[in-house]
N, C-alpha and C. Protein backbone atom coordinates (compact mmCIF):
# COMPACT_ATOMS: atom_id res chain seq x y z
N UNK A 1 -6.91 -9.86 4.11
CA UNK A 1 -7.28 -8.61 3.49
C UNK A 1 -6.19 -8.14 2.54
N UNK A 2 -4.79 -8.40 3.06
CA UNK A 2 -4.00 -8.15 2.34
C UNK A 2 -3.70 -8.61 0.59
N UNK A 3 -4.48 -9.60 0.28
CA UNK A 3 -4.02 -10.70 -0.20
C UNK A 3 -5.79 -10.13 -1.59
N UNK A 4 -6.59 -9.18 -0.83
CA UNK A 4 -7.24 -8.47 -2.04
C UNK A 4 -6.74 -7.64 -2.84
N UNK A 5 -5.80 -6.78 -2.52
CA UNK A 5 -5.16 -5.93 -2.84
C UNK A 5 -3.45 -6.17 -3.45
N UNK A 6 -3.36 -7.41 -4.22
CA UNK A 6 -1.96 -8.17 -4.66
C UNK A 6 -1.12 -7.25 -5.08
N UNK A 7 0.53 -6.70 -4.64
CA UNK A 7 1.16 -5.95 -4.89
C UNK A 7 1.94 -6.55 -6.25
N UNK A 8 1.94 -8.14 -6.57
CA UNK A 8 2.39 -8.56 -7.91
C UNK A 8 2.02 -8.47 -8.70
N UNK A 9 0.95 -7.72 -8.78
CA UNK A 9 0.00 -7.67 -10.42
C UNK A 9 -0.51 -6.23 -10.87
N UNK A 10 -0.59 -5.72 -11.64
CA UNK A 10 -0.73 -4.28 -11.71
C UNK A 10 -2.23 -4.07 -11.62
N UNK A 11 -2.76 -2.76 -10.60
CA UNK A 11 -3.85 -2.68 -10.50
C UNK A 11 -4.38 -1.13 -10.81
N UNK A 12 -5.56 -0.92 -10.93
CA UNK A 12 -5.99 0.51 -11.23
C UNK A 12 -6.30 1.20 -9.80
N UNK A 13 -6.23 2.54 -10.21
CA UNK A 13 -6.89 2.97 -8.54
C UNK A 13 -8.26 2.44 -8.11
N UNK A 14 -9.40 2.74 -9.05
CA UNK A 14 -10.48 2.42 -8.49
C UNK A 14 -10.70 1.04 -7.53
N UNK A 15 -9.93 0.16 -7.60
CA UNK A 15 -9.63 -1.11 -6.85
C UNK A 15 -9.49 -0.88 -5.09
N UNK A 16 -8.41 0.59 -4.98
CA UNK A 16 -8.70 0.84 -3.84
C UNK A 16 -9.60 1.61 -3.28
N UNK A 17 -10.88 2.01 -3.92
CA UNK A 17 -12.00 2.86 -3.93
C UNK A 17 -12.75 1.74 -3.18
N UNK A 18 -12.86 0.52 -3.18
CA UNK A 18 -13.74 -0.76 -3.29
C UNK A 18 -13.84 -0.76 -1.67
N UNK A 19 -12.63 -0.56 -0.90
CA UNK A 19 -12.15 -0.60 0.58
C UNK A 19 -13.17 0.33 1.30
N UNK A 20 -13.17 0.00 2.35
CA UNK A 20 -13.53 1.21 3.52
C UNK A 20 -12.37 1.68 4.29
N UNK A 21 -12.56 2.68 4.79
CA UNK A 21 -11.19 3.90 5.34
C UNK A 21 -10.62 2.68 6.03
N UNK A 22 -11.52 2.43 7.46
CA UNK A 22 -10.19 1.89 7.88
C UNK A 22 -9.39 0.38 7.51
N UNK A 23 -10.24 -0.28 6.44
CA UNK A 23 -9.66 -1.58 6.25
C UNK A 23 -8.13 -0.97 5.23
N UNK A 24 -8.43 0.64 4.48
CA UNK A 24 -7.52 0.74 3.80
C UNK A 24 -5.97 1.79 4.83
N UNK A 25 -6.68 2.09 6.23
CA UNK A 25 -5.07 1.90 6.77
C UNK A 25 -4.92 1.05 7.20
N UNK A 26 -5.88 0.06 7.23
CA UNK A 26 -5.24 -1.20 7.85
C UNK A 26 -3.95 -1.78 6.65
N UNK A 27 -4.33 -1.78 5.54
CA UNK A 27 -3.29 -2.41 4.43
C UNK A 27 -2.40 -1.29 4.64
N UNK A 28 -2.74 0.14 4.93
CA UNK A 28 -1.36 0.68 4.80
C UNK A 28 -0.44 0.34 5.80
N UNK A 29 -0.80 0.43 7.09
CA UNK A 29 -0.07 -0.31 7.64
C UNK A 29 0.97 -1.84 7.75
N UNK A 30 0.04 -2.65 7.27
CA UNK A 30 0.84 -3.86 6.84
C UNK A 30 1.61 -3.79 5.41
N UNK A 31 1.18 -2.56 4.38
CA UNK A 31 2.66 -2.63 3.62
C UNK A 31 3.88 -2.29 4.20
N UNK A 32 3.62 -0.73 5.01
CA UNK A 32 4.90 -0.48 5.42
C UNK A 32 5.65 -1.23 6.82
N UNK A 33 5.03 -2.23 7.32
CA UNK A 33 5.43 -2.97 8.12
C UNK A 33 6.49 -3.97 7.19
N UNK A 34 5.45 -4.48 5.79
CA UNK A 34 6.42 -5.61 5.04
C UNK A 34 7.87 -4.49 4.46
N UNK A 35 7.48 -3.22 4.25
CA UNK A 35 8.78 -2.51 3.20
C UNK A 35 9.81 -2.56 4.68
N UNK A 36 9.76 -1.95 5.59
CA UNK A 36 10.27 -2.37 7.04
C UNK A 36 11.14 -3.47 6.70
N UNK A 37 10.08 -4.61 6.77
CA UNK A 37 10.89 -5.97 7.06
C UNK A 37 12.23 -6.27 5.65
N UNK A 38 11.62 -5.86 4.74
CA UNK A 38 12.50 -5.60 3.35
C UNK A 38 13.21 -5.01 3.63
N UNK A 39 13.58 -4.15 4.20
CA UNK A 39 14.69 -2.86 4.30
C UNK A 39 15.46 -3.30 5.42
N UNK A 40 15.39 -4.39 6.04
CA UNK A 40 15.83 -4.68 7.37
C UNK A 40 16.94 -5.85 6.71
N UNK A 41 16.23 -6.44 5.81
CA UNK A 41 16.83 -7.55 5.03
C UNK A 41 17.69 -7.31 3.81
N UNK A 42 17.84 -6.01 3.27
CA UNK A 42 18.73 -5.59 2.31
C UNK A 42 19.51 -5.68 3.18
N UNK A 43 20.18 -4.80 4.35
CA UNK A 43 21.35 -5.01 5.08
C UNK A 43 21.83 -6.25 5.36
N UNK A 44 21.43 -7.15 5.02
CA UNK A 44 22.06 -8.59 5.46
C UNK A 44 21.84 -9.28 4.06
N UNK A 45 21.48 -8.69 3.16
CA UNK A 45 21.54 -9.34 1.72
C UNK A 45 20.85 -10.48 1.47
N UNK A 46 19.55 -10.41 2.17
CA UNK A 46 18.84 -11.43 1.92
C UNK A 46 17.32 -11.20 0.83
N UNK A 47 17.73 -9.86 0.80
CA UNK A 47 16.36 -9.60 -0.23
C UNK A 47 15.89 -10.41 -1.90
N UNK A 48 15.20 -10.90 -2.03
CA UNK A 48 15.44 -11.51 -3.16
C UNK A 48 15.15 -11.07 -4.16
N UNK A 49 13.97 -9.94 -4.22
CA UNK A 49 13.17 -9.55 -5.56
C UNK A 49 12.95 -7.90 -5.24
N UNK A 50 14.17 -7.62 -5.35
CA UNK A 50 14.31 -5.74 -5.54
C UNK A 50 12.97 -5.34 -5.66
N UNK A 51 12.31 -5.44 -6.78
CA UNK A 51 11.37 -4.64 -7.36
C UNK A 51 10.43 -4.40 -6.24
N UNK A 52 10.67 -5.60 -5.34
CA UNK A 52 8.96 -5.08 -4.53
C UNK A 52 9.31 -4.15 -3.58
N UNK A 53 10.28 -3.28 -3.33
CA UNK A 53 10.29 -2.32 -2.81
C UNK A 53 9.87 -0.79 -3.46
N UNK A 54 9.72 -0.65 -4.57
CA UNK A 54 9.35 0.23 -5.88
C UNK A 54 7.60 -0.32 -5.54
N UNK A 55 7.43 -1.69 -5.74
CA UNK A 55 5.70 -2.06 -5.46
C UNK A 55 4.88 -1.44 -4.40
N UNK A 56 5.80 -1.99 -3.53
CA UNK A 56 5.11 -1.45 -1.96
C UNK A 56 4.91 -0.05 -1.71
N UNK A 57 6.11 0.57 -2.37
CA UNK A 57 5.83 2.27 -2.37
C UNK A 57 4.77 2.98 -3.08
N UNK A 58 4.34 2.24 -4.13
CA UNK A 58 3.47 2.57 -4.93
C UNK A 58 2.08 2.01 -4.17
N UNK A 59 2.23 0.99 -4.10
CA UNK A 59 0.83 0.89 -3.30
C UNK A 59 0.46 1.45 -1.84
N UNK A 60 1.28 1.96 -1.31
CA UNK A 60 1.31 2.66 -0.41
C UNK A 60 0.91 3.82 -0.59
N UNK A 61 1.29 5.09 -1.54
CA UNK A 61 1.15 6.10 -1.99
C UNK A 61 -0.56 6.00 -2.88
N UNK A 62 -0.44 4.95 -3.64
CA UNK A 62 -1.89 4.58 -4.06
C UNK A 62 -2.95 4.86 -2.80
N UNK A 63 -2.69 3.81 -2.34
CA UNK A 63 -3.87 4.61 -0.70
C UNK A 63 -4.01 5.16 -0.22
N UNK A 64 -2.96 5.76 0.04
CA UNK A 64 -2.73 7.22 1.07
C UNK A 64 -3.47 8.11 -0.06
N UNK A 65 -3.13 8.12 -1.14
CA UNK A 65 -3.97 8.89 -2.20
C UNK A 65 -5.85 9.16 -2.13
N UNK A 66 -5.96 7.57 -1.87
CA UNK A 66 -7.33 7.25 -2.00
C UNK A 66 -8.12 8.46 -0.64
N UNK A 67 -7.12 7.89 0.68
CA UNK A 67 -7.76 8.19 1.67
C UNK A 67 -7.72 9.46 1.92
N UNK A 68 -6.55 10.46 1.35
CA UNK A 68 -6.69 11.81 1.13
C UNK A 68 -8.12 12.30 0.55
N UNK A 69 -8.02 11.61 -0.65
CA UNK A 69 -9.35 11.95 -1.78
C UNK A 69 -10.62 12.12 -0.68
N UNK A 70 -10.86 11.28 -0.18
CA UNK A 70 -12.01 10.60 0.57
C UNK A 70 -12.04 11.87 1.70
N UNK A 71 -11.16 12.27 2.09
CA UNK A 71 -10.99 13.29 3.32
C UNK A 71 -11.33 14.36 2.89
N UNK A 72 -10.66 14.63 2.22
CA UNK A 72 -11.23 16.09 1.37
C UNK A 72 -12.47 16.17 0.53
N UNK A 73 -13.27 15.10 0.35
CA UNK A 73 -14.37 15.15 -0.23
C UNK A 73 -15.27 14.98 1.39
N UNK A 74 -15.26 14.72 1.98
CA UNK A 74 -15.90 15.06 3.31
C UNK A 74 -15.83 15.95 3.75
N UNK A 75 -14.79 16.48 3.78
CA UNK A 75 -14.53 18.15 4.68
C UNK A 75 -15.01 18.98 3.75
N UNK A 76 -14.95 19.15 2.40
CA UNK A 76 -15.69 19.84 1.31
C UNK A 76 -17.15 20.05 1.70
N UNK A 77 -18.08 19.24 1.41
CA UNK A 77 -19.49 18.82 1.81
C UNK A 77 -20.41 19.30 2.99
């Protein structure tokens, strides 16, 4: 599932519109599990590609976005 949603390539929001709620905390969860494992690995200087910590935040915030949207258009209604 993860692997629909590629953090190497730039994507639009509507991409995470495509998801259902919970498959999209399911990805939130497994980003911030991977930024975790990244942040665990800067301390030992093994990180190799900075940027994807800037990625992961963004796609993280991307969903959490989505699933806000989605919440508040239900509780509205």
């Amino acid at each position: 599932m993860a692997g629909l949603l590629e953090t190497d390539r730039k994507k639009n929001p509507r991409e995470a519109s495509s998801f259902k709620d919970d498959e999209l905390r399911t990805l939130v969860g497994q980003f911030r599990e991977e930024l975790f494992k990244i942040r665990t690995q800067r301390v030992s200087e093994k990180v190799e590609d900075n940027s994807r910590f800037g990625k992961l935040r963004r796609d993280i915030a991307r969903l959490q976005t989505e699933l806000t949207a989605r919440s508040n258009n239900g509780a509205g209604a």
